[in-house]
C-alpha atoms as a PDB file:
ATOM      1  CA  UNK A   1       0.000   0.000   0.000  1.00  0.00           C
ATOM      2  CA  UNK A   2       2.829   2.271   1.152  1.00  0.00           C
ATOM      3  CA  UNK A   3       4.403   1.457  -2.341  1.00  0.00           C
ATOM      4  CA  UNK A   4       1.059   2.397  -4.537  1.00  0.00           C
ATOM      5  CA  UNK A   5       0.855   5.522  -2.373  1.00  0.00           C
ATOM      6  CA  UNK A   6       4.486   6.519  -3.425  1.00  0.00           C
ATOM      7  CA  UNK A   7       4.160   6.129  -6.956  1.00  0.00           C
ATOM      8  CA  UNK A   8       0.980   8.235  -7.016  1.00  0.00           C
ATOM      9  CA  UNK A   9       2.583  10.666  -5.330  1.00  0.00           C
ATOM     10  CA  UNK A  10       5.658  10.722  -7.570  1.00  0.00           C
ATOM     11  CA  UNK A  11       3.422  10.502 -10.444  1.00  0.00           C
ATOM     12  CA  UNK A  12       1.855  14.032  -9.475  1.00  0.00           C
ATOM     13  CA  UNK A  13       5.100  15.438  -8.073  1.00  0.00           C
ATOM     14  CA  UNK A  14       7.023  15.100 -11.353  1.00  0.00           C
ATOM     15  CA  UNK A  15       5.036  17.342 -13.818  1.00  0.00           C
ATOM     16  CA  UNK A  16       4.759  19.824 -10.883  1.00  0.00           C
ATOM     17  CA  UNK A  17       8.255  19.842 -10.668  1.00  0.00           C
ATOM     18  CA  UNK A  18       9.043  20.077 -14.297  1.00  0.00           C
ATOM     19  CA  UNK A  19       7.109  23.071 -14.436  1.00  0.00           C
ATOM     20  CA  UNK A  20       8.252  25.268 -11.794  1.00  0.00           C
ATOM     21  CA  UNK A  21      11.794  24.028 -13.329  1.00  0.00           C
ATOM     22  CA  UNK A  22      10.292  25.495 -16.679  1.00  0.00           C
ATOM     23  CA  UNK A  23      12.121  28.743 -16.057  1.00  0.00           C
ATOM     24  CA  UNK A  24      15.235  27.941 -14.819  1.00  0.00           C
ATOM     25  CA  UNK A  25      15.594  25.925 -18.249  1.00  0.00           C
ATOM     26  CA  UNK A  26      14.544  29.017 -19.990  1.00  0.00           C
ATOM     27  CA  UNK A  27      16.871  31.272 -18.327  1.00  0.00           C
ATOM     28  CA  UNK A  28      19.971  28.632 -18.640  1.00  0.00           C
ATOM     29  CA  UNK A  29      19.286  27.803 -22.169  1.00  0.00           C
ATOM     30  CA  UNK A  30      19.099  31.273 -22.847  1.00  0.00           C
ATOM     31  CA  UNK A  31      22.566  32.213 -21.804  1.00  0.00           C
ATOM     32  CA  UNK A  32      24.264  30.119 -24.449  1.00  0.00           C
ATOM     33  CA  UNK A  33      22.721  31.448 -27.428  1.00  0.00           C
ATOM     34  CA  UNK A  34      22.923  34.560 -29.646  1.00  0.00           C
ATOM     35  CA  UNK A  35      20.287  37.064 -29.606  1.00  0.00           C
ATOM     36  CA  UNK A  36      19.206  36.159 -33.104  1.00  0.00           C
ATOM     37  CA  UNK A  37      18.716  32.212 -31.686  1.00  0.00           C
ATOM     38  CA  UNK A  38      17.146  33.419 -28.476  1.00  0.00           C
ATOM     39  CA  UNK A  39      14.440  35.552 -30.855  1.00  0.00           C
ATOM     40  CA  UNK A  40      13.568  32.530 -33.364  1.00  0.00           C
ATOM     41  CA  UNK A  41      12.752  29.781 -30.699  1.00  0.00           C
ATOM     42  CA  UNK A  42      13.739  30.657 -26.315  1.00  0.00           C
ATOM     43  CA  UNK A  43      12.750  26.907 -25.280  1.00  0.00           C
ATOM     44  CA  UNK A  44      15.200  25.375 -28.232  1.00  0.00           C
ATOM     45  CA  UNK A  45      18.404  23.898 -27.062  1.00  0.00           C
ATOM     46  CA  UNK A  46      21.703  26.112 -28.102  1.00  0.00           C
ATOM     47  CA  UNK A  47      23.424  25.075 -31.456  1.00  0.00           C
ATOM     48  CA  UNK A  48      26.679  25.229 -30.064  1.00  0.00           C
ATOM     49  CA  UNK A  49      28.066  26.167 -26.790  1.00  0.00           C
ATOM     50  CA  UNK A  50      28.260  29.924 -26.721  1.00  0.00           C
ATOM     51  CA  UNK A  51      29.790  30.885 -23.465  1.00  0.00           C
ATOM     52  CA  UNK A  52      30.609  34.895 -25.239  1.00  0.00           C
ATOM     53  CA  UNK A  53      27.640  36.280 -23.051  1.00  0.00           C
ATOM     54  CA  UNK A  54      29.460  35.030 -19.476  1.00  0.00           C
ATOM     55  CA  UNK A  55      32.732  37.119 -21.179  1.00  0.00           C
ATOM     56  CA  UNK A  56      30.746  40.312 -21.819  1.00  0.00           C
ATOM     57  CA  UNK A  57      28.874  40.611 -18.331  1.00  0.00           C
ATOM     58  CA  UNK A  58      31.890  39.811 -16.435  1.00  0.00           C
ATOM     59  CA  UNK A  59      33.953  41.971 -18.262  1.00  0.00           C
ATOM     60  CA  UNK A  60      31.460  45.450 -18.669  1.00  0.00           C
ATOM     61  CA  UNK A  61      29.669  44.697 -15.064  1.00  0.00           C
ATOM     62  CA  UNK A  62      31.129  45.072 -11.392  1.00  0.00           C
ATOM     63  CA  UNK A  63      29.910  41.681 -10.496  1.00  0.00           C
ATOM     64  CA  UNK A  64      32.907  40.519  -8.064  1.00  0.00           C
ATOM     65  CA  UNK A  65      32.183  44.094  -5.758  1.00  0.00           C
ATOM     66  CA  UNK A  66      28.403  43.734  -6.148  1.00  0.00           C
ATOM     67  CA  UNK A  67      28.772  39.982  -4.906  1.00  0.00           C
ATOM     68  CA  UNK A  68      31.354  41.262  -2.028  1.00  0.00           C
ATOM     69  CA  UNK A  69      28.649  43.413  -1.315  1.00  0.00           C
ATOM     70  CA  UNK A  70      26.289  41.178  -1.059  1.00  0.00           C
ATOM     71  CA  UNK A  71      28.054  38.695   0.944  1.00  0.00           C
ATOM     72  CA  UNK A  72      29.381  41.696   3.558  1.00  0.00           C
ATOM     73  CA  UNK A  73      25.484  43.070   3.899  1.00  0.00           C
ATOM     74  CA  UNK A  74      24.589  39.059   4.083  1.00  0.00           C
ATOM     75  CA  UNK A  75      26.693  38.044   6.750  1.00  0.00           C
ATOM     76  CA  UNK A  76      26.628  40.989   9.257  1.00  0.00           C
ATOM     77  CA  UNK A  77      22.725  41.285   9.210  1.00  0.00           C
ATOM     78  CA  UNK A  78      21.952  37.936   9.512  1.00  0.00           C
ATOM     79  CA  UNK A  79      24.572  37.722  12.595  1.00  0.00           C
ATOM     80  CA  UNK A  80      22.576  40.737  14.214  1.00  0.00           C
ATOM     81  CA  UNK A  81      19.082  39.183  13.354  1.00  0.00           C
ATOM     82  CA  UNK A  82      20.232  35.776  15.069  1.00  0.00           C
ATOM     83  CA  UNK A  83      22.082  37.941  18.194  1.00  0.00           C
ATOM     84  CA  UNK A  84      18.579  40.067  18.958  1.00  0.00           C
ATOM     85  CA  UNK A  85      16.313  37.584  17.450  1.00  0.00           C
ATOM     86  CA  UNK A  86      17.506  34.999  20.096  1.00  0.00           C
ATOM     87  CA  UNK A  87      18.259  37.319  23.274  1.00  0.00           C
ATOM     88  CA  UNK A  88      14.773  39.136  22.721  1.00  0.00           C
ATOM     89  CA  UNK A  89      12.846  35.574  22.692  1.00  0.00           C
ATOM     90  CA  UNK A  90      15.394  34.712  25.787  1.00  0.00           C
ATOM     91  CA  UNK A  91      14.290  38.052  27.936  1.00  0.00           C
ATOM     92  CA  UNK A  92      10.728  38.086  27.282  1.00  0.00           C
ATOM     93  CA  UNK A  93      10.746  34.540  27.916  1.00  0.00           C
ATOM     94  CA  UNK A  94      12.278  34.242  31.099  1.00  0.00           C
ATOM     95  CA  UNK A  95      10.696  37.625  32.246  1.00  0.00           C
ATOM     96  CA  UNK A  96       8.131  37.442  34.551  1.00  0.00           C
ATOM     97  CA  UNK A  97       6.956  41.350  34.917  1.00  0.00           C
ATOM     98  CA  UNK A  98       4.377  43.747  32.827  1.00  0.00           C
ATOM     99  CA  UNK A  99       7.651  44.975  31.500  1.00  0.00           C
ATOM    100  CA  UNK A 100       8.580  41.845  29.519  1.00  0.00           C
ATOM    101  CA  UNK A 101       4.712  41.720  28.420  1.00  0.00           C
ATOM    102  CA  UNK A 102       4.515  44.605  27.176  1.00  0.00           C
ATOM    103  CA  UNK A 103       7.984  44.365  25.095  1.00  0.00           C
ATOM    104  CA  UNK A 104       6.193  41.213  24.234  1.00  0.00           C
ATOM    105  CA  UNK A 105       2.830  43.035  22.984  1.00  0.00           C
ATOM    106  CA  UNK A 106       5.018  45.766  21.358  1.00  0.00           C
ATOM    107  CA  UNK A 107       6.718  42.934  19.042  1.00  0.00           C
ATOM    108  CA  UNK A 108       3.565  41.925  17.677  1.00  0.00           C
ATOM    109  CA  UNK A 109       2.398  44.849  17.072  1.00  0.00           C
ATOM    110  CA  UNK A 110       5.713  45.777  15.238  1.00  0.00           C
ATOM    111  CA  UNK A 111       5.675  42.519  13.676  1.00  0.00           C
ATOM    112  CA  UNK A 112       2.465  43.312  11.710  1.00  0.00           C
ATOM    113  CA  UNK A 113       3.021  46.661  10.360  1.00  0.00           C
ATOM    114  CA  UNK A 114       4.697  46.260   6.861  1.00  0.00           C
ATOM    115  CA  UNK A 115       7.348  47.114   6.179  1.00  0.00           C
ATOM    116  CA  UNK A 116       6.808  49.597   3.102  1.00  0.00           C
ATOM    117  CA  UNK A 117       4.841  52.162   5.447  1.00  0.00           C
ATOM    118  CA  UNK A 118       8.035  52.832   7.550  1.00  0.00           C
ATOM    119  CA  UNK A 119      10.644  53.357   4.186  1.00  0.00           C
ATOM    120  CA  UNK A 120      10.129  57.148   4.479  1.00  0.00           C
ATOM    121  CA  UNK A 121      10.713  57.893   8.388  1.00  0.00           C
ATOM    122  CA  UNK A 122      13.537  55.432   8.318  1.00  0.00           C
ATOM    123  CA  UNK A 123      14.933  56.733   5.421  1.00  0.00           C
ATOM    124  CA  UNK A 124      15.216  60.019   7.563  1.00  0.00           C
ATOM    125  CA  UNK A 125      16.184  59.037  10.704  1.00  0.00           C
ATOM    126  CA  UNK A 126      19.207  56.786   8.429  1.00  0.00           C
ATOM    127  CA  UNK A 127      19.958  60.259   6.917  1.00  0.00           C
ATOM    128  CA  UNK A 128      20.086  62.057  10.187  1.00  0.00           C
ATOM    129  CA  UNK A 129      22.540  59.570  11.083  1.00  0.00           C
ATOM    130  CA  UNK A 130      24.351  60.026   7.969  1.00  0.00           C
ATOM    131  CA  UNK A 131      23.863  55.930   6.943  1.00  0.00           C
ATOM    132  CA  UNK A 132      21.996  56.550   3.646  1.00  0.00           C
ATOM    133  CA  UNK A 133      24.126  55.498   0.991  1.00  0.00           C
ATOM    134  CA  UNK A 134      25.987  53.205   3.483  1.00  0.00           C
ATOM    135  CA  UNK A 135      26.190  49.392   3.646  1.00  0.00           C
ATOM    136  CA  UNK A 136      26.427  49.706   6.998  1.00  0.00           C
ATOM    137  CA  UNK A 137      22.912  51.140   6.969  1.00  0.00           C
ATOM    138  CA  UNK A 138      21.995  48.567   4.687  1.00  0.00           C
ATOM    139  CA  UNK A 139      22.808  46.278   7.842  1.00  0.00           C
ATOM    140  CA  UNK A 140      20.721  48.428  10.388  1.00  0.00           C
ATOM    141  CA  UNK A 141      18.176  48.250   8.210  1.00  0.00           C
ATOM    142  CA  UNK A 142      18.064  44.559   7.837  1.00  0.00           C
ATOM    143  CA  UNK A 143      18.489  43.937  11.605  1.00  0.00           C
ATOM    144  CA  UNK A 144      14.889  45.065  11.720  1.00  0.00           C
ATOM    145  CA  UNK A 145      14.472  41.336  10.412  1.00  0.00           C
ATOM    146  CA  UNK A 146      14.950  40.479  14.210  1.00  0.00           C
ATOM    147  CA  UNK A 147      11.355  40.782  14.569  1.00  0.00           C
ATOM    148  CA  UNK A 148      10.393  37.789  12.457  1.00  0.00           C
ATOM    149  CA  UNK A 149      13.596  35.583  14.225  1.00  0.00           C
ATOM    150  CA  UNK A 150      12.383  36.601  17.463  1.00  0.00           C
ATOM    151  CA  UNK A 151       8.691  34.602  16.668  1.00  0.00           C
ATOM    152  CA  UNK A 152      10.625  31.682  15.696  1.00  0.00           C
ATOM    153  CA  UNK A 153      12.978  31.143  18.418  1.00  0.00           C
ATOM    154  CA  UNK A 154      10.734  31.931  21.126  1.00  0.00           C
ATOM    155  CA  UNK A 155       8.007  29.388  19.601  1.00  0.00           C
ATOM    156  CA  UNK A 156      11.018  26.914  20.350  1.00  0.00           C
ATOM    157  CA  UNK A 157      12.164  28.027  23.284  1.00  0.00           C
ATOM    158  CA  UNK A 158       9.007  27.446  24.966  1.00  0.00           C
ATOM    159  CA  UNK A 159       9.615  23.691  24.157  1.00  0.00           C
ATOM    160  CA  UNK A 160      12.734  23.458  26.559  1.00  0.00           C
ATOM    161  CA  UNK A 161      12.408  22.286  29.558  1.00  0.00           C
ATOM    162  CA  UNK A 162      12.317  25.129  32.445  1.00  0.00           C
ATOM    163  CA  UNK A 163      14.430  23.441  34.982  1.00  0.00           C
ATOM    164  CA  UNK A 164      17.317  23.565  32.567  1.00  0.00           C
ATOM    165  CA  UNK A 165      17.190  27.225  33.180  1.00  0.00           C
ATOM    166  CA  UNK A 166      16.614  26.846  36.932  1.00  0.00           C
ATOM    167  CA  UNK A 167      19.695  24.728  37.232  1.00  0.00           C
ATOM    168  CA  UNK A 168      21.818  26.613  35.862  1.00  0.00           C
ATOM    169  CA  UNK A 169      20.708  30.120  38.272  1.00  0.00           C
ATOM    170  CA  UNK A 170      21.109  27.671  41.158  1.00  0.00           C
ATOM    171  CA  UNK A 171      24.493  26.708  39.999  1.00  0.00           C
ATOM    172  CA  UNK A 172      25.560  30.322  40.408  1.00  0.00           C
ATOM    173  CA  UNK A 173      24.835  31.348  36.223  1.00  0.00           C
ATOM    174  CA  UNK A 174      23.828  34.685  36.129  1.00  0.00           C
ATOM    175  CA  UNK A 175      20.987  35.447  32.553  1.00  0.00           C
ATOM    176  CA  UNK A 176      23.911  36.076  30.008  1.00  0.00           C
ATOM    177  CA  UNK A 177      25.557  32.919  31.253  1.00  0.00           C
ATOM    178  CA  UNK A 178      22.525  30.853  31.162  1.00  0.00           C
ATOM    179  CA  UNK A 179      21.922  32.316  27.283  1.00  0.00           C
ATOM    180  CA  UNK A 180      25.183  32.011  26.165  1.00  0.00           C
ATOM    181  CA  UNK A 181      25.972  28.596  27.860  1.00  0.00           C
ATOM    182  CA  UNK A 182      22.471  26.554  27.768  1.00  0.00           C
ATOM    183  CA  UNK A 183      20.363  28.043  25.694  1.00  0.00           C
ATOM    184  CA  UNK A 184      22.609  29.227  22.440  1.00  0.00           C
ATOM    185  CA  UNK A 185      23.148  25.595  22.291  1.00  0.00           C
ATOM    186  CA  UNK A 186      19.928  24.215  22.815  1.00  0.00           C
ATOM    187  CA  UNK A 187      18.720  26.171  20.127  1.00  0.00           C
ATOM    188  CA  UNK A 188      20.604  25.916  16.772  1.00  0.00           C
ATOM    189  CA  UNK A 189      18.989  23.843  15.037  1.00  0.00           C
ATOM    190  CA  UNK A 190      16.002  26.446  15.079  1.00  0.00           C
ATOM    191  CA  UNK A 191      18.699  29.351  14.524  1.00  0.00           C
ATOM    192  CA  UNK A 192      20.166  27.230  11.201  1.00  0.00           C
ATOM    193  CA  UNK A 193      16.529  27.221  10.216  1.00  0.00           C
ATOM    194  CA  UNK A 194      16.198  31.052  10.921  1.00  0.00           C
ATOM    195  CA  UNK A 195      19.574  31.796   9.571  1.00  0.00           C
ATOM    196  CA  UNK A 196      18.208  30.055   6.107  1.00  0.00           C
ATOM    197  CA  UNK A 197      15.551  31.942   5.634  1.00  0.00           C
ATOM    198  CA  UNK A 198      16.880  35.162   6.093  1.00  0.00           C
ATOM    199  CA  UNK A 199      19.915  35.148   4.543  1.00  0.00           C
ATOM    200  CA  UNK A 200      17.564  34.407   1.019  1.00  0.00           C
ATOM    201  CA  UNK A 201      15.486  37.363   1.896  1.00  0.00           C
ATOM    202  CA  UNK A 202      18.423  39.394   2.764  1.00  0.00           C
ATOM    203  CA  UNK A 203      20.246  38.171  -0.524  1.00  0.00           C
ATOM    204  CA  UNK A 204      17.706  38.210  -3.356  1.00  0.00           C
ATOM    205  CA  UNK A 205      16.030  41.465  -1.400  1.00  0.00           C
ATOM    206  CA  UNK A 206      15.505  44.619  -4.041  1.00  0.00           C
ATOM    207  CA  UNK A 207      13.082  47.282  -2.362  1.00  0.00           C
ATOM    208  CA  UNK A 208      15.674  48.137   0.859  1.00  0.00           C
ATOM    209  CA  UNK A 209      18.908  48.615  -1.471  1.00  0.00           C
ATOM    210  CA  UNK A 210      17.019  50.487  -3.820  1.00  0.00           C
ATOM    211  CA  UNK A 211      15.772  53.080  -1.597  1.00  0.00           C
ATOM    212  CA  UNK A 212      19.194  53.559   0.334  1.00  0.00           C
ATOM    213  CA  UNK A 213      22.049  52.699  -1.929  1.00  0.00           C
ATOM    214  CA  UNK A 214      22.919  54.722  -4.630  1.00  0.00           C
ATOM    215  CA  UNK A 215      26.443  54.508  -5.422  1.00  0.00           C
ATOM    216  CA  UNK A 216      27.096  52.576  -8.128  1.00  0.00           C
ATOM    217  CA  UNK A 217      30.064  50.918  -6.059  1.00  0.00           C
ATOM    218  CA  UNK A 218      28.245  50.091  -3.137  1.00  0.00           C
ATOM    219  CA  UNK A 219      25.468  48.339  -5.683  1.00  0.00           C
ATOM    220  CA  UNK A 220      24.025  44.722  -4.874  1.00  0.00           C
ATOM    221  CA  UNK A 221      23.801  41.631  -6.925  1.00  0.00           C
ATOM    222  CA  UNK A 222      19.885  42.321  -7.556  1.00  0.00           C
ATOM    223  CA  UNK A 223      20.225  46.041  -8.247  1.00  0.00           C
ATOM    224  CA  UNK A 224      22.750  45.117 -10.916  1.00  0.00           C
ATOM    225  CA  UNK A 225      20.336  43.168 -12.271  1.00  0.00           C
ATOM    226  CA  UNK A 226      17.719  45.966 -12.300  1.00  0.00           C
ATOM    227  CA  UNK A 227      20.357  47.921 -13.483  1.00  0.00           C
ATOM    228  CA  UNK A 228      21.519  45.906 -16.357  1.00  0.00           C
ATOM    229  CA  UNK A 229      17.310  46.317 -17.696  1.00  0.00           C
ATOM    230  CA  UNK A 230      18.606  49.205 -19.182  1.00  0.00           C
ATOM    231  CA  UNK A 231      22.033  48.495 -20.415  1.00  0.00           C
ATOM    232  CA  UNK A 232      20.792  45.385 -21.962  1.00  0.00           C
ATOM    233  CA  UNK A 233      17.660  46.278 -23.204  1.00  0.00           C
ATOM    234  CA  UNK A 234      17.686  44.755 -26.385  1.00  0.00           C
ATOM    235  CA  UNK A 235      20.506  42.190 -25.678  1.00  0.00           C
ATOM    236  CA  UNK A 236      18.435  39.623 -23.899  1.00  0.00           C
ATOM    237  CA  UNK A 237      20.697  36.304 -23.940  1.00  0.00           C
ATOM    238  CA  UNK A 238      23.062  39.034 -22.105  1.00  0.00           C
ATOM    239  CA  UNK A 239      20.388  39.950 -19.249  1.00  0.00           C
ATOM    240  CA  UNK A 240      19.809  36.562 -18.748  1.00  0.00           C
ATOM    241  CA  UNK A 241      23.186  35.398 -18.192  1.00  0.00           C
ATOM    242  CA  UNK A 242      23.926  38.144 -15.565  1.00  0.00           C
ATOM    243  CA  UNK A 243      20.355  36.597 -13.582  1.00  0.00           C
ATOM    244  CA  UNK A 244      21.569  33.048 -13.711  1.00  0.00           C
ATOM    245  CA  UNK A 245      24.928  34.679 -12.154  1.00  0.00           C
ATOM    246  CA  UNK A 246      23.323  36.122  -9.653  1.00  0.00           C
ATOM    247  CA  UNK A 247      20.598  33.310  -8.674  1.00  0.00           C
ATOM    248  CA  UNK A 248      23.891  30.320  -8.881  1.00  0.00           C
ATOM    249  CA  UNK A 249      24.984  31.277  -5.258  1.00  0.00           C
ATOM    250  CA  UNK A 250      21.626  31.325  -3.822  1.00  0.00           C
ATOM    251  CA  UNK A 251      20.903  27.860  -5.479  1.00  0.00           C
ATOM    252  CA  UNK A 252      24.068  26.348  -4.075  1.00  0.00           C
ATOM    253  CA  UNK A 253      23.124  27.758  -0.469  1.00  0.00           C
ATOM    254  CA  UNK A 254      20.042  26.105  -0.797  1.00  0.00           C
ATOM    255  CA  UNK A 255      20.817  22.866  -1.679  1.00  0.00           C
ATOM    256  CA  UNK A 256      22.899  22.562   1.116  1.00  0.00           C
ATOM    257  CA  UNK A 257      21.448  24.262   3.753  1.00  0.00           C
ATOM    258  CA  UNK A 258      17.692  22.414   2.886  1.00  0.00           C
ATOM    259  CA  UNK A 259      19.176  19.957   5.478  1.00  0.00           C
ATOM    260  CA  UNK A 260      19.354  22.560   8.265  1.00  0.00           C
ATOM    261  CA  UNK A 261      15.730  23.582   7.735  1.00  0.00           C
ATOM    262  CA  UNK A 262      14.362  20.394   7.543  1.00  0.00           C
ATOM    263  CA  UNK A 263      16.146  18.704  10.670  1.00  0.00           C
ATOM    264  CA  UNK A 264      15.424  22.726  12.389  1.00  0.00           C
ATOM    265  CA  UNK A 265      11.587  22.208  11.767  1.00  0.00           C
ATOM    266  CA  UNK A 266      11.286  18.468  12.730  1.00  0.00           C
ATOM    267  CA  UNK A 267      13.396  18.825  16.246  1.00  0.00           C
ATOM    268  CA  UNK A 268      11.005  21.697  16.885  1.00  0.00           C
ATOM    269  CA  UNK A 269       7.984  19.196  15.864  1.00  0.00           C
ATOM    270  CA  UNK A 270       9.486  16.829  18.110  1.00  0.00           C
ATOM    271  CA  UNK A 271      10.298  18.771  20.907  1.00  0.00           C
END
């Protein structure tokens, strides 16, 4: 029975995956053609190998200091979205006064205004601070993202047990102690899970870079891309390439990171 029920279910799985890998070929198949090739049929296979479209976007765009970019913005914000994410859930968790309630109620309520409503008063307050045009205020801004790690790890925090905490006070731990010590550990799988998530939002992200970045040195991978709609215009194979370039490292991370989110989600299950 078990057997039937798999082959049904790869039966239906298969042409659903074909088509949401519909256009990723598209894009990829794209890349290797001329623009006369790419205008007579898209969903043909190239003639020949025609790698001359890598050459030219490597050559006439920044990609290397977009992608170092990238990676710095990447890496910092998602470090400060773990950091607060986790020591928020921590405080409010262990708290026990109106005070950590209402920090509590304020994170919801934070939590469900969008984002886009608060561009324009953050956009000042970043340029009273001089951080417009700054990667560095690229990674203030993200750290707002704390919010949504917060409701995560707090959801699993509530799963471990209590007197794990209460040992560790009677053993002399003071709160940073018992965060850094019992709980930081206790909790990674959910912070891998976390970590995941936001480093694709943070990565592949278009609205926050556009508003507050407008050097063209300071550029990310995704605003070259929106910036290359104009230099390539016509010169589609050429757009193309520079999107698979930019979507390669996020489909690496994913493939090996689908682990961590799958083993995160299931011990929280569990637990």
């Amino acid at each position: 029975m078990k057997q039937n029920r798999g082959i049904i279910l790869s039966v239906i799985m298969l042409p659903i995956a074909c088509v949401m890998a519909l256009p990723f070929y598209y894009v990829l198949v794209n890349t290797l053609k001329t623009q006369q090739e790419t205008a007579a049929n898209p969903l043909a296979l190239p003639s020949t190998l025609d790698f001359d479209n890598y050459v030219q976007v490597l050559t006439t765009m920044p990609i290397l200091q977009s992608f170092l970019n990238t990676l710095y913005v990447t890496v910092f914000s998602i470090a400060l979205m773990l950091l607060i994410g986790s020591m928020a859930a921590f405080g409010v968790l262990i708290g026990k006064g109106r005070f950590a309630t209402a920090i509590g109620v304020m994170l919801v309520v934070a939590f469900i205004v969008p984002g886009q409503a608060t561009l324009i008063p953050l956009y000042h307050m970043l340029a009273g601070l001089q951080l417009v045009d700054s990667l560095n205020g690229l990674i203030l801004m993200y750290s707002c993202g704390s919010i949504f790690c917060y409701f995560l790890i707090i959801g699993y925090m509530r799963s471990l047990p209590s007197e794990l905490f209460e040992a560790a006070r009677i053993d002399g731990a003071g709160p940073f102690r018992v965060y850094w010590s019992v709980v930081l550990p206790l909790i990674r799988p959910i912070l891998a899970t976390v970590g995941v998530f936001q480093t694709m939002w943070v990565w592949n992200d278009f609205i926050t870079p556009n508003v507050f970045i407008n050097s063209p040195d300071k550029q990310t991978l995704v605003l070259q891309v929106y910036t290359a709609v104009g230099q390539f215009t016509t010169d589609w194979p050429a757009f193309m390439t520079l999107s698979l370039i930019v979507l390669i490292p996020m489909v690496i991370f994913f493939i090996l990171a689908q682990r961590q989110i799958v083993s995160g989600l299931a011990s929280g299950s569990v637990k």
